[in-house]
N, C-alpha and C. Protein backbone atom coordinates (compact mmCIF):
# COMPACT_ATOMS: atom_id res chain seq x y z
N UNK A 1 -2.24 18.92 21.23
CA UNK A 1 -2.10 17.51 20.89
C UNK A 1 -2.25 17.36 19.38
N UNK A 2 -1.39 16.87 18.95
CA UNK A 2 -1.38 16.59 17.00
C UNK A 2 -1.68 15.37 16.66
N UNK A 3 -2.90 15.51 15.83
CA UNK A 3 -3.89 14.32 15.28
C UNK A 3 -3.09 13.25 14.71
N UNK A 4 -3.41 11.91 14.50
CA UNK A 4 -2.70 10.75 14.01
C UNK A 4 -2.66 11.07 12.49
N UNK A 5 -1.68 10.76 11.93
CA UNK A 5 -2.50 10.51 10.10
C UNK A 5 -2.60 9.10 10.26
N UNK A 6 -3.58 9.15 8.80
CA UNK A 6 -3.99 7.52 8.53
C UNK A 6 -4.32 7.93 6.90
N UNK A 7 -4.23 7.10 6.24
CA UNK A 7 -4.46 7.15 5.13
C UNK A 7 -4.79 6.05 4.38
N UNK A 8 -6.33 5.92 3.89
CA UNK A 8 -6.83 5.51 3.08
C UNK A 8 -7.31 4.79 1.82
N UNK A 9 -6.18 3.42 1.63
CA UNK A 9 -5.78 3.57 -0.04
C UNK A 9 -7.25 2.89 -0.24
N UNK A 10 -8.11 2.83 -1.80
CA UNK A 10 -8.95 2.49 -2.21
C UNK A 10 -8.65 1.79 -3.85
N UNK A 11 -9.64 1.39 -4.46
CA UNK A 11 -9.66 1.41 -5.83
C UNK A 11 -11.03 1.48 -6.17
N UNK A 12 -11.75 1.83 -5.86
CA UNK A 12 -12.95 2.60 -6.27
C UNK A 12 -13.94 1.29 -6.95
N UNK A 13 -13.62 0.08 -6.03
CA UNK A 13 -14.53 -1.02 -6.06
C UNK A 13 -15.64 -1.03 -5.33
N UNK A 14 -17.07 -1.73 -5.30
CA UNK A 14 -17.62 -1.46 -4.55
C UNK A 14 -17.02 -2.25 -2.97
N UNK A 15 -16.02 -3.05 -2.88
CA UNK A 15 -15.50 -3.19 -1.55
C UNK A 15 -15.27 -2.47 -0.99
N UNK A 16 -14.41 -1.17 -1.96
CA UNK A 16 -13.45 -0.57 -1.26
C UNK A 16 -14.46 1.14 -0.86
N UNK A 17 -15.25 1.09 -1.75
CA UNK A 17 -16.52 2.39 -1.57
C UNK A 17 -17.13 1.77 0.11
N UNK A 18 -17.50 0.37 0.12
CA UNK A 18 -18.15 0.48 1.57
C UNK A 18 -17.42 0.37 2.53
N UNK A 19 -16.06 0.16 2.17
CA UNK A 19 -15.01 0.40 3.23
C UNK A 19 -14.67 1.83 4.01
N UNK A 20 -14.83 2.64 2.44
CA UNK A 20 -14.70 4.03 2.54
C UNK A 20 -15.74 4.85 3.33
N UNK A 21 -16.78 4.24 3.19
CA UNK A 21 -18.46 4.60 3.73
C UNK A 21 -17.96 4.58 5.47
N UNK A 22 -17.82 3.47 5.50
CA UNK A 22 -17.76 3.23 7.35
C UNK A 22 -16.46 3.69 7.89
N UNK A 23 -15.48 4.04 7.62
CA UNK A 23 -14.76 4.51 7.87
C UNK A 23 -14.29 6.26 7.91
N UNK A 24 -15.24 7.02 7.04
CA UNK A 24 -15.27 8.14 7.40
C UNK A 24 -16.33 8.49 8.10
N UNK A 25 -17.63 7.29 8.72
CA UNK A 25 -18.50 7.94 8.96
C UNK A 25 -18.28 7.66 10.56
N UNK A 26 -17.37 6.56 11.26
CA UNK A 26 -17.20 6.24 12.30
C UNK A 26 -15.65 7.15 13.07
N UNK A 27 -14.91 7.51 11.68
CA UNK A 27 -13.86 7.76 12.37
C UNK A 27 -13.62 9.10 13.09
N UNK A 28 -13.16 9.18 14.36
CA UNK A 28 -13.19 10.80 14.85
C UNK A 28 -12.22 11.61 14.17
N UNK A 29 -12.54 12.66 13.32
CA UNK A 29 -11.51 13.57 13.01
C UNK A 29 -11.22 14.36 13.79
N UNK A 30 -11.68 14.52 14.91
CA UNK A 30 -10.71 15.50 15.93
C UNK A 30 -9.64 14.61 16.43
N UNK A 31 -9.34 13.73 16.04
CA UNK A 31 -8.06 12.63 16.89
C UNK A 31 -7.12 12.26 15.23
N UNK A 32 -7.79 12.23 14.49
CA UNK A 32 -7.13 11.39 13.26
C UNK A 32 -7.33 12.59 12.11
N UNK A 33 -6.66 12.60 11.49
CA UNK A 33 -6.11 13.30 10.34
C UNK A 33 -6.43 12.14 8.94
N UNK A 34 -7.56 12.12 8.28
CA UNK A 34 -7.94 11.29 7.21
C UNK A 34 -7.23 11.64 5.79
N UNK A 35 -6.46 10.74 5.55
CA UNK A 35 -6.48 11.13 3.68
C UNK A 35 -6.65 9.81 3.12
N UNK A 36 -7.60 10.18 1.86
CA UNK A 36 -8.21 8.78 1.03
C UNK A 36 -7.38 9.25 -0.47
N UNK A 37 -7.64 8.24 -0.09
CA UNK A 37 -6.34 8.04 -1.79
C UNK A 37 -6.87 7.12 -2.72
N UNK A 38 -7.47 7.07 -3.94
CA UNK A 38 -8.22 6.11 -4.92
C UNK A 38 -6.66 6.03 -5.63
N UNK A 39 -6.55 4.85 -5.90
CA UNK A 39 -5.63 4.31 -6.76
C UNK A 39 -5.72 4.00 -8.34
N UNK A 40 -7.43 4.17 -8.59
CA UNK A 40 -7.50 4.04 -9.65
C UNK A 40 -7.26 5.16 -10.36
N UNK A 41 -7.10 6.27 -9.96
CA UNK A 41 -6.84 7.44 -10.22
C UNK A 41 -5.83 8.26 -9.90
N UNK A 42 -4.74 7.96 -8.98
CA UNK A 42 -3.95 8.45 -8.64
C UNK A 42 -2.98 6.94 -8.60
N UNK A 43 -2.61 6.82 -9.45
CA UNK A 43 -1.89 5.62 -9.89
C UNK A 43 -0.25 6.02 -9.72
N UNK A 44 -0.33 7.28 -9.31
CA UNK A 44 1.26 7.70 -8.96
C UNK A 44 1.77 7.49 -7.22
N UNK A 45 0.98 6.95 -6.45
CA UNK A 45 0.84 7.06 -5.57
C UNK A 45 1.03 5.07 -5.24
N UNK A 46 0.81 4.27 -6.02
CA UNK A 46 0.96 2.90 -6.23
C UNK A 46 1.94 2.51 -5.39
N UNK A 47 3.17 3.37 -5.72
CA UNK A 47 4.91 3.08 -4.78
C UNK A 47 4.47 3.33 -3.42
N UNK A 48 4.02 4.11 -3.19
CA UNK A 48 3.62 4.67 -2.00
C UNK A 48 3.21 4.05 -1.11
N UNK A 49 1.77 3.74 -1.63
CA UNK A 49 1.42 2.48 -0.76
C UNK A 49 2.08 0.99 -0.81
N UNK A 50 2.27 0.80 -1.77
CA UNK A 50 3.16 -0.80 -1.55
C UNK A 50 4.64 -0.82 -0.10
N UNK A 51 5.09 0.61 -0.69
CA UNK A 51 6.10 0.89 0.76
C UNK A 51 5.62 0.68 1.83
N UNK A 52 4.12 1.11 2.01
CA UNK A 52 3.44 1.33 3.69
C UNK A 52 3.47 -0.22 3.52
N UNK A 53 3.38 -1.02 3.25
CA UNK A 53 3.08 -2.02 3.14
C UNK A 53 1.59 -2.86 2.34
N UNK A 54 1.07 -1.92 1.89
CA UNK A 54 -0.27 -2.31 1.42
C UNK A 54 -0.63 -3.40 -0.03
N UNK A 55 -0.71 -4.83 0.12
CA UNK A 55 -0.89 -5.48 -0.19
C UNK A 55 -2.10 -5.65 -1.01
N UNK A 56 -3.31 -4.93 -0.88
CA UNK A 56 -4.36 -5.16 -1.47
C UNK A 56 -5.38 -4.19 -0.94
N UNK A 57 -6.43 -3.45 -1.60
CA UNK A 57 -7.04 -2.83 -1.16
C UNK A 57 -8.48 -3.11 -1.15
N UNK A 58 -9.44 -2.25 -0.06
CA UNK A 58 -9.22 -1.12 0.97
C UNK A 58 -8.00 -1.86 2.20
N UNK A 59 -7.49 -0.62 2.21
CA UNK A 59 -6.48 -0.70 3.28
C UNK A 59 -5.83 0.62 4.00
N UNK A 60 -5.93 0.33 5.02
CA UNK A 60 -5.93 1.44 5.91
C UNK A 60 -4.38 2.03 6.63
N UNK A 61 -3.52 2.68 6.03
CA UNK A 61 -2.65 3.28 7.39
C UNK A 61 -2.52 3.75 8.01
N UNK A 62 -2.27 3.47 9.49
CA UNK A 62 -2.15 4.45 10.70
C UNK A 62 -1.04 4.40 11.36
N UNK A 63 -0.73 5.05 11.47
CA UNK A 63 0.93 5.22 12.29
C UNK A 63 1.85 4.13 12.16
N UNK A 64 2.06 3.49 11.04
CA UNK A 64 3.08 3.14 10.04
C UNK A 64 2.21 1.37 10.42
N UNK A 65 1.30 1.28 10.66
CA UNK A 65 0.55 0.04 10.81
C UNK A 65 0.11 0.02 9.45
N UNK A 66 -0.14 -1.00 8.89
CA UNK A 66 -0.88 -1.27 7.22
C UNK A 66 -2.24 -1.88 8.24
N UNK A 67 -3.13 -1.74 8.13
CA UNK A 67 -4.72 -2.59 8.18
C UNK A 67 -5.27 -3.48 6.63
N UNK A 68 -5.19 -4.08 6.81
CA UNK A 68 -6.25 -4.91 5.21
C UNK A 68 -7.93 -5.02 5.92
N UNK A 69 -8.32 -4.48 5.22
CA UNK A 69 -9.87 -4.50 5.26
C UNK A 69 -10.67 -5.28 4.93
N UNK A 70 -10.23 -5.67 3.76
CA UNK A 70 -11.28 -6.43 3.26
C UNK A 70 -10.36 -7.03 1.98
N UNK A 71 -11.06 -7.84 1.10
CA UNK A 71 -10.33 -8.02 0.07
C UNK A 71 -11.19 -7.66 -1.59
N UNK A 72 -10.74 -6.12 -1.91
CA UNK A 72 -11.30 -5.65 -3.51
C UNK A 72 -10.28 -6.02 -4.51
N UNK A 73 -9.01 -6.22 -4.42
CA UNK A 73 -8.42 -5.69 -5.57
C UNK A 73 -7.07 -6.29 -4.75
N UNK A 74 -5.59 -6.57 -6.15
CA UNK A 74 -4.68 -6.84 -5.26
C UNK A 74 -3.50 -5.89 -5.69
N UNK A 75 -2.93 -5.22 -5.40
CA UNK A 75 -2.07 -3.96 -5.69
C UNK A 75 -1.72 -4.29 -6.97
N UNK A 76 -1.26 -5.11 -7.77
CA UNK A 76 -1.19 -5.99 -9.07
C UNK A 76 -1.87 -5.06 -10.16
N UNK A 77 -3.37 -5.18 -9.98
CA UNK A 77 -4.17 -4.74 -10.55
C UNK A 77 -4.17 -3.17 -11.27
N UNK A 78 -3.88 -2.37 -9.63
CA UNK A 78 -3.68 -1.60 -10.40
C UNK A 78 -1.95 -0.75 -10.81
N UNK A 79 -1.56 -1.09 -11.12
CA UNK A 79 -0.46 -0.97 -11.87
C UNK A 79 -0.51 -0.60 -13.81
């Protein structure tokens, strides 16, 4: 059976750090395949997520679903 991906976008706010907190500490990695992605730092990756649809971060993708978490930052920002 092959794990879901989901992936992670952040900006390394404290929203998006306690987003990051509960979400790797709840999520099963034997089912899900995690990648976290800070945007403040990997700013090449910006297209990327705006494609998944990600509007503002922490925000979560899973199988082409966008999640909004919470509200740190609005993709704007970091650009």
């Amino acid at each position: 059976m092959s794990k879901t991906i989901a992936t992670f976008y952040h900006a390394g706010c404290p929203v998006c750090l306690d987003a990051e907190s509960a979400i790797t500490r709840y999520l099963d990695t034997t089912k899900v395949n995690l990648e976290v992605v800070h945007l403040g730092t990997a700013k090449n990756r910006v297209a990327e997520a705006e494609a998944a649809g990600v509007k503002s971060v922490p925000a979560l993708v899973v199988g082409g679903q966008t999640l909004h978490l919470n509200f740190g930052a609005p993709m704007s920002a970091l650009k």
